[in-house]
Protein backbone atom coordinates (compact mmCIF):
# COMPACT_ATOMS: atom_id res chain seq x y z
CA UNK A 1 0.00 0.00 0.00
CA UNK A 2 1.62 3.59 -0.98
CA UNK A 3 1.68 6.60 0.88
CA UNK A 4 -0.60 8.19 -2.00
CA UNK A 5 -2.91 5.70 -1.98
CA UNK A 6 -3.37 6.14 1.78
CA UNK A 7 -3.90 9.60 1.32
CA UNK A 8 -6.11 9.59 -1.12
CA UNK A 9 -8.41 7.11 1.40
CA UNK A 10 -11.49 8.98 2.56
CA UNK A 11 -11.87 9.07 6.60
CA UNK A 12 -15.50 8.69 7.77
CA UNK A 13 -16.35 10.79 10.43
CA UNK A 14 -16.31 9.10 13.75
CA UNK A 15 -18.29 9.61 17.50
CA UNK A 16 -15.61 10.11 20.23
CA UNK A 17 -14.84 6.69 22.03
CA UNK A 18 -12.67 5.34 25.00
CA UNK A 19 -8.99 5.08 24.46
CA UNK A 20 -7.27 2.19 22.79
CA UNK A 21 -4.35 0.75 24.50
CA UNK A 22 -1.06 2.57 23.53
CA UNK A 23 1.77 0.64 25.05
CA UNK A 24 5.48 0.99 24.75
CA UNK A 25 8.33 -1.94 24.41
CA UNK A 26 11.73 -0.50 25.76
CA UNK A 27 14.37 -3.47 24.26
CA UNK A 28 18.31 -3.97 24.76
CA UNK A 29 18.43 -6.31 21.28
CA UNK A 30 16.52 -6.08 18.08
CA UNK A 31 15.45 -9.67 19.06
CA UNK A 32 13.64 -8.96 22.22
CA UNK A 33 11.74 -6.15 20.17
CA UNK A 34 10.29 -9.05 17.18
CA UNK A 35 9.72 -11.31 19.73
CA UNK A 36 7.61 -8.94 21.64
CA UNK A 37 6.20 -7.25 18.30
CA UNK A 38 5.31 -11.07 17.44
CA UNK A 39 3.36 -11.54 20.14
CA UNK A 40 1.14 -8.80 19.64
CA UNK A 41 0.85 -9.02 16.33
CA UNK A 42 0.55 -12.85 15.61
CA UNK A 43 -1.87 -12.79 18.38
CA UNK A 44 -3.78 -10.80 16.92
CA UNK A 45 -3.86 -12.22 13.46
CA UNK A 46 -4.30 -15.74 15.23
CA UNK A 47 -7.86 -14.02 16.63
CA UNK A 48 -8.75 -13.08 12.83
CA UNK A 49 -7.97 -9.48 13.53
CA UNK A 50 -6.69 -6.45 11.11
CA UNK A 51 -2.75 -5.41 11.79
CA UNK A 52 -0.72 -2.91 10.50
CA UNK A 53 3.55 -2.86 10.52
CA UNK A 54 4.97 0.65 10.27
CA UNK A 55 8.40 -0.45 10.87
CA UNK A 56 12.27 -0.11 9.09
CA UNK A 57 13.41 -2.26 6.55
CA UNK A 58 15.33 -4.89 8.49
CA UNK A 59 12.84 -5.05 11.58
CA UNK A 60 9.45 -5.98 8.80
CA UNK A 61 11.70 -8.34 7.15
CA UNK A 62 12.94 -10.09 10.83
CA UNK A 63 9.11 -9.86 11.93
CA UNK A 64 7.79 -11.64 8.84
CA UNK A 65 10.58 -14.06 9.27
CA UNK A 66 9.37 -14.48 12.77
CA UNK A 67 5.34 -14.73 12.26
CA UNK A 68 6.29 -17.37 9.44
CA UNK A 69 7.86 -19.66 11.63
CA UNK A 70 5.40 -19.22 14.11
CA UNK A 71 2.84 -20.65 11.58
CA UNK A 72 0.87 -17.70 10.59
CA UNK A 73 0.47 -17.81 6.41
CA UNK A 74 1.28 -14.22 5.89
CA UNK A 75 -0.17 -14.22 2.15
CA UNK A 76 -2.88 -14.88 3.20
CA UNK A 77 -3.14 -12.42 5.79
CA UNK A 78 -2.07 -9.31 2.93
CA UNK A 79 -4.23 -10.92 0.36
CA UNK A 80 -7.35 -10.78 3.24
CA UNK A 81 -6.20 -7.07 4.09
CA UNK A 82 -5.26 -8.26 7.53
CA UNK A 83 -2.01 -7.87 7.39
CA UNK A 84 -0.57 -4.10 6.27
CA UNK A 85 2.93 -3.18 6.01
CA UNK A 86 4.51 0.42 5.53
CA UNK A 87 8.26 1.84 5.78
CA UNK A 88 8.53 4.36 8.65
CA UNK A 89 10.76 6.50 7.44
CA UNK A 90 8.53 6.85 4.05
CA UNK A 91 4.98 7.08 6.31
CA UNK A 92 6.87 9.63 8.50
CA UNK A 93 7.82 12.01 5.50
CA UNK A 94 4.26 12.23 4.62
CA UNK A 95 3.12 14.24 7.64
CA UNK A 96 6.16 15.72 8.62
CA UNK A 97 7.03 19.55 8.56
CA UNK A 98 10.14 21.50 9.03
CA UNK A 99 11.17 18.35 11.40
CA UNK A 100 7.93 18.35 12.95
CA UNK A 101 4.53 16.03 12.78
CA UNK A 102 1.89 18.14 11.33
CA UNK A 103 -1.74 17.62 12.69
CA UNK A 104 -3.52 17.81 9.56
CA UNK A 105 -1.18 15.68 7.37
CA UNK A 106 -0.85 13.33 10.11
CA UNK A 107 -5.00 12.59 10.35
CA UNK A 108 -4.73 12.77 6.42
CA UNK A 109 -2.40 9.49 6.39
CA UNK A 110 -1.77 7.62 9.59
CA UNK A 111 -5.81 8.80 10.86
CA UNK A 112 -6.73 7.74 6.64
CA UNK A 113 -4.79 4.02 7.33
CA UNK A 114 -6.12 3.14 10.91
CA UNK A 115 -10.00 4.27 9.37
CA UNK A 116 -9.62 2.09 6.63
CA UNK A 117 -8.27 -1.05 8.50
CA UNK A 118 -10.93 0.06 10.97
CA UNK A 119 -13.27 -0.15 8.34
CA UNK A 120 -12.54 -3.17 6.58
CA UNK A 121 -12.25 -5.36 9.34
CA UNK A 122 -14.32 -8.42 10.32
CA UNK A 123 -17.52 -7.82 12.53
CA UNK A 124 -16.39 -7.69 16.59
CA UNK A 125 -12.88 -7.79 15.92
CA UNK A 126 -10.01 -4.87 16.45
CA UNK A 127 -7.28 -3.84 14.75
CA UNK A 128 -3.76 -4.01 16.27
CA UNK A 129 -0.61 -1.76 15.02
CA UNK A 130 2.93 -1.93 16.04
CA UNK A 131 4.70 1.50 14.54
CA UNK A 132 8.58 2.53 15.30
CA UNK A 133 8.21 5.99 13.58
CA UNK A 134 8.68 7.46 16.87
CA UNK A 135 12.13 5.12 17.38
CA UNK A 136 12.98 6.95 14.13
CA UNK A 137 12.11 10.52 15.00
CA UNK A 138 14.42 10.15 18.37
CA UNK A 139 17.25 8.28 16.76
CA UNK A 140 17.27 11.61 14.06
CA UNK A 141 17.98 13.97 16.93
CA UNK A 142 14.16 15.23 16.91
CA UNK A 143 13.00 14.06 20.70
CA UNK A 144 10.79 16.67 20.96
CA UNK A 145 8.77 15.50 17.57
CA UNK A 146 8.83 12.21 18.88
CA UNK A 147 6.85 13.05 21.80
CA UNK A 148 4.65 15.30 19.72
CA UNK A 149 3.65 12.03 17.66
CA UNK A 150 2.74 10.22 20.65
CA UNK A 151 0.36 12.78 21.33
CA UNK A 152 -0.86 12.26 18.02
CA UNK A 153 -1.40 8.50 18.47
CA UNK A 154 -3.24 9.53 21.23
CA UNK A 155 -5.67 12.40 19.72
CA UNK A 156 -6.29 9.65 17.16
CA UNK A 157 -7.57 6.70 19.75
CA UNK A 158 -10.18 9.22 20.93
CA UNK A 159 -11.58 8.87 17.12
CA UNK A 160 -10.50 4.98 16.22
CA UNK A 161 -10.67 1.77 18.05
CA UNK A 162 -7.17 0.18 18.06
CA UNK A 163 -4.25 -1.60 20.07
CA UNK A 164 -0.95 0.28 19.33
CA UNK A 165 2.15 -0.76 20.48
CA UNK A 166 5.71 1.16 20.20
CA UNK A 167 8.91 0.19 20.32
CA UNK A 168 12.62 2.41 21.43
CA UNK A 169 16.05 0.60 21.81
CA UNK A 170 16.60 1.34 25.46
CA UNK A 171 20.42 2.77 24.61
CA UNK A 172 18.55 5.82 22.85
CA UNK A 173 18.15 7.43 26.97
CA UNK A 174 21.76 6.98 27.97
CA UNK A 175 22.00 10.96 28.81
CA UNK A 176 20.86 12.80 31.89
CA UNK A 177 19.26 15.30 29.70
CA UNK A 178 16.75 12.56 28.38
CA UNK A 179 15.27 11.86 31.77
CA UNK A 180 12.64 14.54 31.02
CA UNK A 181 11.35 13.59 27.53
CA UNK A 182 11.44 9.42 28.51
CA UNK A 183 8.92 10.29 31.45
CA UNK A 184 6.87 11.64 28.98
CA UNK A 185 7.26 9.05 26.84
CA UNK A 186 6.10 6.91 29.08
CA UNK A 187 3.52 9.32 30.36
CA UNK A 188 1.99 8.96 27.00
CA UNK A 189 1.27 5.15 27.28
CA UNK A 190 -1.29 3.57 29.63
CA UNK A 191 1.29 0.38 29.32
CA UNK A 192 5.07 0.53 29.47
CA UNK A 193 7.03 -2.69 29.05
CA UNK A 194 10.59 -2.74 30.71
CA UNK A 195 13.59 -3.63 28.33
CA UNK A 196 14.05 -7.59 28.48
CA UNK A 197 16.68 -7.50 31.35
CA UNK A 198 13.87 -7.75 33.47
CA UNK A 199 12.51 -10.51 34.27
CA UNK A 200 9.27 -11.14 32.64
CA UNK A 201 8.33 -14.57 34.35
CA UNK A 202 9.36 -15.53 37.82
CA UNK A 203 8.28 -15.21 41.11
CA UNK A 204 7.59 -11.72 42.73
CA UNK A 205 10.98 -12.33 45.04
CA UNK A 206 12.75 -12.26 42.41
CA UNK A 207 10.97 -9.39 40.44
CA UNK A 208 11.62 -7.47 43.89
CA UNK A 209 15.49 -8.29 43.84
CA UNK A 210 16.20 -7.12 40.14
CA UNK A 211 13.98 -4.05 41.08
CA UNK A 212 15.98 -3.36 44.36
CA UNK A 213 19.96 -4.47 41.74
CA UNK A 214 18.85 -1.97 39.29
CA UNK A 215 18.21 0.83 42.32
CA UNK A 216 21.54 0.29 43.75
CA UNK A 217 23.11 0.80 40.37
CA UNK A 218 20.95 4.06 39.51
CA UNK A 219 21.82 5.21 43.00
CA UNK A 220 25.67 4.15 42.55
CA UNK A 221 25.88 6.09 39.26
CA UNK A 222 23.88 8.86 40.57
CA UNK A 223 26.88 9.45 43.47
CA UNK A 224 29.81 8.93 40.72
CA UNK A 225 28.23 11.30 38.24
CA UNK A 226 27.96 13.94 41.41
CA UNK A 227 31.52 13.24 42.33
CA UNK A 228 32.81 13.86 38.20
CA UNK A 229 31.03 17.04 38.27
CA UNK A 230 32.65 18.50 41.35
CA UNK A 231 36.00 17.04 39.98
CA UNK A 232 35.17 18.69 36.37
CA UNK A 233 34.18 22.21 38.39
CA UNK A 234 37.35 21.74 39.86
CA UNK A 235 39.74 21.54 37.48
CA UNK A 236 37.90 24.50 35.53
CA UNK A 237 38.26 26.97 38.06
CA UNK A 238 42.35 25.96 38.88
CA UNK A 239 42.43 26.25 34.80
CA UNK A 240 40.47 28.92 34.17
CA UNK A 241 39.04 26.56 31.41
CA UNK A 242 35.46 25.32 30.33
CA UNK A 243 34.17 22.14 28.93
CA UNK A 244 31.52 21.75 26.09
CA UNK A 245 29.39 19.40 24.39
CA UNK A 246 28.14 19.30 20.86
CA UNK A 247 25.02 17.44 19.60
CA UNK A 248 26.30 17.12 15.76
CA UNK A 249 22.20 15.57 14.82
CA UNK A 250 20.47 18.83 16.49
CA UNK A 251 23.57 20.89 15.91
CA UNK A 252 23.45 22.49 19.41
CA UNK A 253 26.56 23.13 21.86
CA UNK A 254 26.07 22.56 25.61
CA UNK A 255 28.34 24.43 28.02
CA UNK A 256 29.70 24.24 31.37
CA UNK A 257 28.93 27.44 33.83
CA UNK A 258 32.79 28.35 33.49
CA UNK A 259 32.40 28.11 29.47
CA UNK A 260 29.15 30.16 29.36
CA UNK A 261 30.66 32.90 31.61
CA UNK A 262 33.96 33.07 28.87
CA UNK A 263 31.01 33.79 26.28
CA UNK A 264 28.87 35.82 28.17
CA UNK A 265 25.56 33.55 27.39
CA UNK A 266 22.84 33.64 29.35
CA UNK A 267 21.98 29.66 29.03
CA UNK A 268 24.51 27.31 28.34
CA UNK A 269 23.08 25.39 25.54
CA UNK A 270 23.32 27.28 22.34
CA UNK A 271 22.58 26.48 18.25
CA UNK A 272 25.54 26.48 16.53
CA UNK A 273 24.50 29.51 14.30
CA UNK A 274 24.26 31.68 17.62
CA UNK A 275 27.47 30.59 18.64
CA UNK A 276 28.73 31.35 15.35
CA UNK A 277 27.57 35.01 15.55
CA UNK A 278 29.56 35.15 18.83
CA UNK A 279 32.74 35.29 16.63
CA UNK A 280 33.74 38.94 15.83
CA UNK A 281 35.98 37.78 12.61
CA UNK A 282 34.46 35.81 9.48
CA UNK A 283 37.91 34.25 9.52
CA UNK A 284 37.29 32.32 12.54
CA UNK A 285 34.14 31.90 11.75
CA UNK A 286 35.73 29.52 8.35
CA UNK A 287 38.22 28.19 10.41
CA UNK A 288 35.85 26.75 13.18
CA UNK A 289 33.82 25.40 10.98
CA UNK A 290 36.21 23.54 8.98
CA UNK A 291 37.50 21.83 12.01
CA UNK A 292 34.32 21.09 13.22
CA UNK A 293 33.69 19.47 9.43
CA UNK A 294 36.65 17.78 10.17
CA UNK A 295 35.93 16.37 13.33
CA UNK A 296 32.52 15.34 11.90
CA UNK A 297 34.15 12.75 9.47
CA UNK A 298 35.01 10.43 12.35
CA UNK A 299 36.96 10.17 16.11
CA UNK A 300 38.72 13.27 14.64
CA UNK A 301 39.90 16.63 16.66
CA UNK A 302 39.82 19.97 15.61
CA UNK A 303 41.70 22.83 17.25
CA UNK A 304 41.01 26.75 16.64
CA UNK A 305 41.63 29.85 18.27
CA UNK A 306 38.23 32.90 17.81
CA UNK A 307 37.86 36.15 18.91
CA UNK A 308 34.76 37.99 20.87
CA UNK A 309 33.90 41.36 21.40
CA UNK A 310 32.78 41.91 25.37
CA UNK A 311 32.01 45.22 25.97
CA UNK A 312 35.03 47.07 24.37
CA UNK A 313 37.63 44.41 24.83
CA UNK A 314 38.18 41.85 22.55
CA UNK A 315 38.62 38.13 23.90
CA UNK A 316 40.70 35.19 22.45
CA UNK A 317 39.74 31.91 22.57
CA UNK A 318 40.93 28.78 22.42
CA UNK A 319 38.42 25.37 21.34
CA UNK A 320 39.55 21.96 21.49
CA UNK A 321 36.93 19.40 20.37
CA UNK A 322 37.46 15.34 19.69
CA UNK A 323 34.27 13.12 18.21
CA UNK A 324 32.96 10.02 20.50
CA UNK A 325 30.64 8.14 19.50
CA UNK A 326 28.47 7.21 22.38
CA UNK A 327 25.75 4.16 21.71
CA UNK A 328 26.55 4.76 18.01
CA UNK A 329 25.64 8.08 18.52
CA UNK A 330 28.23 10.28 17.54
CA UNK A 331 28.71 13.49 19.43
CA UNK A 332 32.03 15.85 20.33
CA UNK A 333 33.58 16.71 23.52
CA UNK A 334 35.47 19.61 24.19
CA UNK A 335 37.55 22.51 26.33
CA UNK A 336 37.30 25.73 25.97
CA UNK A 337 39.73 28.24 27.35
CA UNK A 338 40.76 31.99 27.66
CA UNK A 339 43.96 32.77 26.00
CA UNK A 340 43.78 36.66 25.78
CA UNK A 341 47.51 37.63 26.24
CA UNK A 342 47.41 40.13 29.74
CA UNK A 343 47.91 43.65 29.14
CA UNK A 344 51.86 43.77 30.58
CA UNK A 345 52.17 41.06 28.06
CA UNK A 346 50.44 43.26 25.22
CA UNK A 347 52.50 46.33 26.70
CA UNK A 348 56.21 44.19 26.76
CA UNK A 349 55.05 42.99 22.75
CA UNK A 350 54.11 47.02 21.80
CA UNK A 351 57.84 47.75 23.19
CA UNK A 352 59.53 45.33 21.48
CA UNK A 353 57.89 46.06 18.49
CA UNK A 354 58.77 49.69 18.77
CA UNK A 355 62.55 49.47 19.57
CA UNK A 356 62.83 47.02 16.29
């Protein structure tokens, strides 16, 4: 089934109803995430229901793989209509604006799909989706969007009866800064489903002591990253240096206190065109941004020295950056530091310069 064909797809107007269920499947390996997607799925088509796969390449081809040998005839199911599968990335560009889901595109093409599968199938029975567009959207850089969407999914249950279930590697929150969003991730669900290293079957004892293994580590981690960051603050202030951070997929820098301060920024996360207006010469302005292309093309550094204008006075400094890639995510790491020569140095240069 195209994306045009979808479109095209008339949706009947609907009364408002309860909510579907809208769960969530957090997963360490891509094999946890069929086998769960599987279950929902195959169950359902076992029951005679209407599903519909909005997945990547390699996870439809490793579901259908799976269903098969589970011994569900999926040409059957496609030639019945029961069985509907669309590329995420393709179903995604359909509705999406300027990096962001649009409301009437997305109720022109997802809302078009779900009413037609709603439509066609058998008396009494429901339709069941599994979609990983918003696994997409957050692996792209755009976490916002991807809550956004779930929202969506949500506005759209009020108007169609359906199971949805999503699926996010559990590697994509591996930040601090993406405790916020993944509580409203989950916030969005009325079920969320634990990556597979818990335990799924076993007694509640044993539930209780993975629960009570996985708060000692949080807690653990929670000291160490307390005792790096008065260790970082540290070293800043005995160097008079800063540390950064750049996100190269939303193309934002994130700056210590001591860093901001050197800049004079009011918030310490910054687009890179604002921090590129910082720089009073278009020369620097080339030169840092042909080591940061540099550093882009793998775990590469880049090195450059930029001026600022503060006030009247005109600052020097000096950016060292290196690429990591961190859960295949690539992002750089940096220092940043003030290397304005002092005014007895200036005055000792002008003298020299004047008795040559």
């Amino acid at each position: 089934m195209s994306v045009q064909t979808i479109r095209a797809a008339v949706q009947p107007e609907h009364v408002l109803i309860p909510s579907c269920e809208h769960a969530v499947q957090f997963y360490e390996n891509d094999s946890a995430l069929v086998e769960a997607v599987a279950h929902h799925i195959g169950s359902a088509l076992d029951a005679g229901d209407t599903t519909i796969v909005v997945a990547t390449k390699a996870h439809r081809k490793a579901l259908a793989e799976e269903l098969c040998q589970r011994g569900i005839h999926l040409a059957a199911a496609r030639e019945e209509g029961r069985y509907t599968e669309l590329d995420a990335s393709e179903l995604l560009a359909s509705f999406m604006v300027n990096g962001w889901p649009d409301k009437q595109r997305f109720a022109q093409t997802v809302g078009a799909i779900v009413a037609k599968a709603e439509a066609e199938a058998r008396p009494e029975h429901r339709v069941a989706i599994f979609g990983e567009m918003v696994a997409v959207l957050w692996a792209a850089g755009h976490r916002e969007a991807a809550v956004r969407l779930e929202e969506l999914w949500n506005d759209l249950s009020r108007r169609h009866r359906f199971s949805l279930l999503c699926g996010y590697p559990i590697a994509s929150f591996n930040r601090v800064e993406h405790r916020r969003l993944f509580f409203s991730i989950c916030g969005e669900h009325s079920r969320v489903n634990p990556a597979e290293s818990y335990p799924a079957e076993g007694s509640e004892k044993q539930r209780r002591r993975s629960v009570s293994r996985l708060q000692q580590r949080a807690k653990a981690l929670e000291t160490e990253i307390q005792l790096s960051q008065q260790r970082i603050l540290l070293l800043q202030d005995v160097t008079n240096a800063g540390t950064w951070e750049m996100d190269m997929q939303e193309e934002t820098f994130s700056f210590s206190s001591t860093a901001a301060r050197m800049l004079s920024l009011q918030s310490g996360r910054v687009a890179l065109s604002q921090l590129l207006g910082l720089m009073y010469y278009s020369g620097d302005r080339d030169a840092f941004l042909a080591g940061l292309q540099h550093a882009r093309t793998g775990r590469r550094q880049f090195e450059t020295v930029f001026r600022i204008r503060l006030g009247k006075r005109t600052r020097v400094l000096q950016i060292h950056g290196r690429t990591f890639y961190n859960a295949g995510f690539p992002l750089i790491l940096g220092v940043l530091s003030d290397v304005t020569p002092s005014r007895k140095r200036q005055n000792k240069q002008a003298v020299g310069i004047h008795l040559v």
